[in-house]
C-alpha atoms as a PDB file:
ATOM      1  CA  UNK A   1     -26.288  16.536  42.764  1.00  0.00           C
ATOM      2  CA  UNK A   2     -25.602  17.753  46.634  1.00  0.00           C
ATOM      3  CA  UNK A   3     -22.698  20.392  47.407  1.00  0.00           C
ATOM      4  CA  UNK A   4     -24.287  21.787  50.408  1.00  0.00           C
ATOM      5  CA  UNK A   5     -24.653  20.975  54.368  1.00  0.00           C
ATOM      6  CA  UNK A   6     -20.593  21.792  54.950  1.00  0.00           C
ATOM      7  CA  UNK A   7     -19.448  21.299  51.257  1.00  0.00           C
ATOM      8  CA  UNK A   8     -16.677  23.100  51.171  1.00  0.00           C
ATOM      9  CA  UNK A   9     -13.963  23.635  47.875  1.00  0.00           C
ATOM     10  CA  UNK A  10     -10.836  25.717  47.552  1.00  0.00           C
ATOM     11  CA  UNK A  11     -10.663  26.239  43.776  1.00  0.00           C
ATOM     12  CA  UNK A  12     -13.337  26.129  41.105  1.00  0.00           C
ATOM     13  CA  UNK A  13     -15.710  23.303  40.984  1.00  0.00           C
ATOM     14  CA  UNK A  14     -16.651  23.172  37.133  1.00  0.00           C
ATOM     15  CA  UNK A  15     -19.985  21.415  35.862  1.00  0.00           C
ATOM     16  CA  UNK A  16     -19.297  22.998  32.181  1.00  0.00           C
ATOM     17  CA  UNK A  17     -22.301  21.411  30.237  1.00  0.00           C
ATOM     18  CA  UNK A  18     -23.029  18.653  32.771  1.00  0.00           C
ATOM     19  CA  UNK A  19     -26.306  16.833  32.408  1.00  0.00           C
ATOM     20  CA  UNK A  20     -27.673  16.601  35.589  1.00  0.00           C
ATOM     21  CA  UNK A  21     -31.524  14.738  35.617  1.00  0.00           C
ATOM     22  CA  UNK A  22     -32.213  16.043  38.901  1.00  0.00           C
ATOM     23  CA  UNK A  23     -31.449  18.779  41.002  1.00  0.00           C
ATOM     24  CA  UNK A  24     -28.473  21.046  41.715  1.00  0.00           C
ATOM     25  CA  UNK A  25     -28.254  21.482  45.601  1.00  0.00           C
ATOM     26  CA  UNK A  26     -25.719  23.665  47.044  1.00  0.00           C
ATOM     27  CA  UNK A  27     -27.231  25.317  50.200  1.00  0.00           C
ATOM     28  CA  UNK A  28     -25.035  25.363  53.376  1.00  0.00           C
ATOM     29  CA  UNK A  29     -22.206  25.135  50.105  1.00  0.00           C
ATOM     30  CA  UNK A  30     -18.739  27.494  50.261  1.00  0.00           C
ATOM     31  CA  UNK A  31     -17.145  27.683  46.968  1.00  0.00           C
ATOM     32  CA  UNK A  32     -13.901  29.496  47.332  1.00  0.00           C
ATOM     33  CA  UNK A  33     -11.762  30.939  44.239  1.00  0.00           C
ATOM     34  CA  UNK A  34     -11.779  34.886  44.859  1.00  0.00           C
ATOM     35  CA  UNK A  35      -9.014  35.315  42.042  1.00  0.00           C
ATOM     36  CA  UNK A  36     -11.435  33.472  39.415  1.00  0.00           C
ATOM     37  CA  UNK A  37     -14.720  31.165  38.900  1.00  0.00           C
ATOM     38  CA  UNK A  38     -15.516  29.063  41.883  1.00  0.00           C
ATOM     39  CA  UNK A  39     -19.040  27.355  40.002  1.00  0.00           C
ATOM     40  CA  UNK A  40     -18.745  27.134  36.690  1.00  0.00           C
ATOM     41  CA  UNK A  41     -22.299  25.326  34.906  1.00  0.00           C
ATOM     42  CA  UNK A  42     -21.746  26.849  31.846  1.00  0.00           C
ATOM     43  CA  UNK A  43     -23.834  25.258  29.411  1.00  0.00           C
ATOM     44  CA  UNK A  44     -24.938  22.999  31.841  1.00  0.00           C
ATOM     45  CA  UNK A  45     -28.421  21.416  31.767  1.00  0.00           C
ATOM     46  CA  UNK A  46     -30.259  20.706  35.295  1.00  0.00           C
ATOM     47  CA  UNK A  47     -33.701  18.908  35.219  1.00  0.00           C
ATOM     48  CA  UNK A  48     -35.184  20.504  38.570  1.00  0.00           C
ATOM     49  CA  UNK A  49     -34.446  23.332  40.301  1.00  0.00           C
ATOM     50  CA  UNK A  50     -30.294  24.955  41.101  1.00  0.00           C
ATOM     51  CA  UNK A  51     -30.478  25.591  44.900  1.00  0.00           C
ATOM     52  CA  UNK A  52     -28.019  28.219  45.591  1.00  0.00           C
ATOM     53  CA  UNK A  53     -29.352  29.888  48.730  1.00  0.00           C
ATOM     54  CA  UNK A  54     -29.912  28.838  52.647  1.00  0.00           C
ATOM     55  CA  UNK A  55     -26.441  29.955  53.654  1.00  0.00           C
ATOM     56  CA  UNK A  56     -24.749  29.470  50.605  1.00  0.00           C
ATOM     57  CA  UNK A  57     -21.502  31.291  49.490  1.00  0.00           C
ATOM     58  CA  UNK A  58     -19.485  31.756  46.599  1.00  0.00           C
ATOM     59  CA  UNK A  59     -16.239  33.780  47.475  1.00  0.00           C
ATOM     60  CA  UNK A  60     -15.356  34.180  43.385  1.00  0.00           C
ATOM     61  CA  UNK A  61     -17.807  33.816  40.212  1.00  0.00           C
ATOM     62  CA  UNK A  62     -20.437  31.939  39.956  1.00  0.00           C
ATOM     63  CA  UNK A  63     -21.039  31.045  36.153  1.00  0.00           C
ATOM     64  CA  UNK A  64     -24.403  29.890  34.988  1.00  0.00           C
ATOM     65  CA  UNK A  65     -23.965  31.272  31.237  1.00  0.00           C
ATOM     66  CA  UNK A  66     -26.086  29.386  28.741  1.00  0.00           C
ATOM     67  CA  UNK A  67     -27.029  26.805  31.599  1.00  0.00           C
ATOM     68  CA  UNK A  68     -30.818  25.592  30.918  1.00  0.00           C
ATOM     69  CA  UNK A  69     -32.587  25.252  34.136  1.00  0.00           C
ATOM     70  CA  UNK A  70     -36.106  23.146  34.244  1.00  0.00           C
ATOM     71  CA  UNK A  71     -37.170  24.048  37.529  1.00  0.00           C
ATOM     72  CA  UNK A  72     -36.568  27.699  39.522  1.00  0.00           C
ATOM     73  CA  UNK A  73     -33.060  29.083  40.464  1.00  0.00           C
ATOM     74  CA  UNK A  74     -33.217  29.929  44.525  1.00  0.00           C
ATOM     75  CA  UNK A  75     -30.455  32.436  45.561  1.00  0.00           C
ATOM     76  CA  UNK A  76     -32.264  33.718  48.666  1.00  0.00           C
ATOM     77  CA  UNK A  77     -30.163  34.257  51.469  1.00  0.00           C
ATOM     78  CA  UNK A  78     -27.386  33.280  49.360  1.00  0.00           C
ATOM     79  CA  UNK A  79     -24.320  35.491  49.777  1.00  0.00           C
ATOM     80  CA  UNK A  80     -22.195  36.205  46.245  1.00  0.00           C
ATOM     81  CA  UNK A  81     -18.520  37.600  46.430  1.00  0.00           C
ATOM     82  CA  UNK A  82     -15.824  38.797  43.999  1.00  0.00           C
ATOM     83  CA  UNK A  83     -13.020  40.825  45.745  1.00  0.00           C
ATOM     84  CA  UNK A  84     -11.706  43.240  43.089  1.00  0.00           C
ATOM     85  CA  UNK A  85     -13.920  42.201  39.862  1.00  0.00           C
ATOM     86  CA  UNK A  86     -15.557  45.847  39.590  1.00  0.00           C
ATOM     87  CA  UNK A  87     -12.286  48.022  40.063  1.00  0.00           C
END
């Protein structure tokens, strides 16, 4: 599954326990939803690798809770916001 290369969503983009076979790109992604979750894979299941990293950006949460990854999970340069979660 691609979301990356100019992806671009205003609201949250939910995968809650999808069954994806391959892998879950989202470099170059913007997921926007600083009030609330902007990925949500809960309980998702990915057979490769989640790419969340090469100028990726999640202005809200990201949500991988009980999500079962095969392959690694690459958040390198990968830039993580949530305005006002830690007040």
């Amino acid at each position: 599954m691609f979301l990356s290369d100019g992806f671009h969503a205003t609201g949250e983009v939910k995968l809650v326990s999808a069954a994806i076979t391959g892998q879950l790109a989202c470099a170059g992604g913007r997921f926007e939803r600083p009030d609330g979750v902007a990925l949500n894979a809960n309980g998702a299941t990915v057979g490769a690798s989640v790419f969340l990293h090469g100028g990726f950006h999640a202005a809200g949460e990201v949500n991988l809770v009980r999500a079962a990854i095969t392959g690694q999970l690459a958040c390198s340069g990968g830039r993580f916001e949530r305005p006002g979660a830690w007040r």
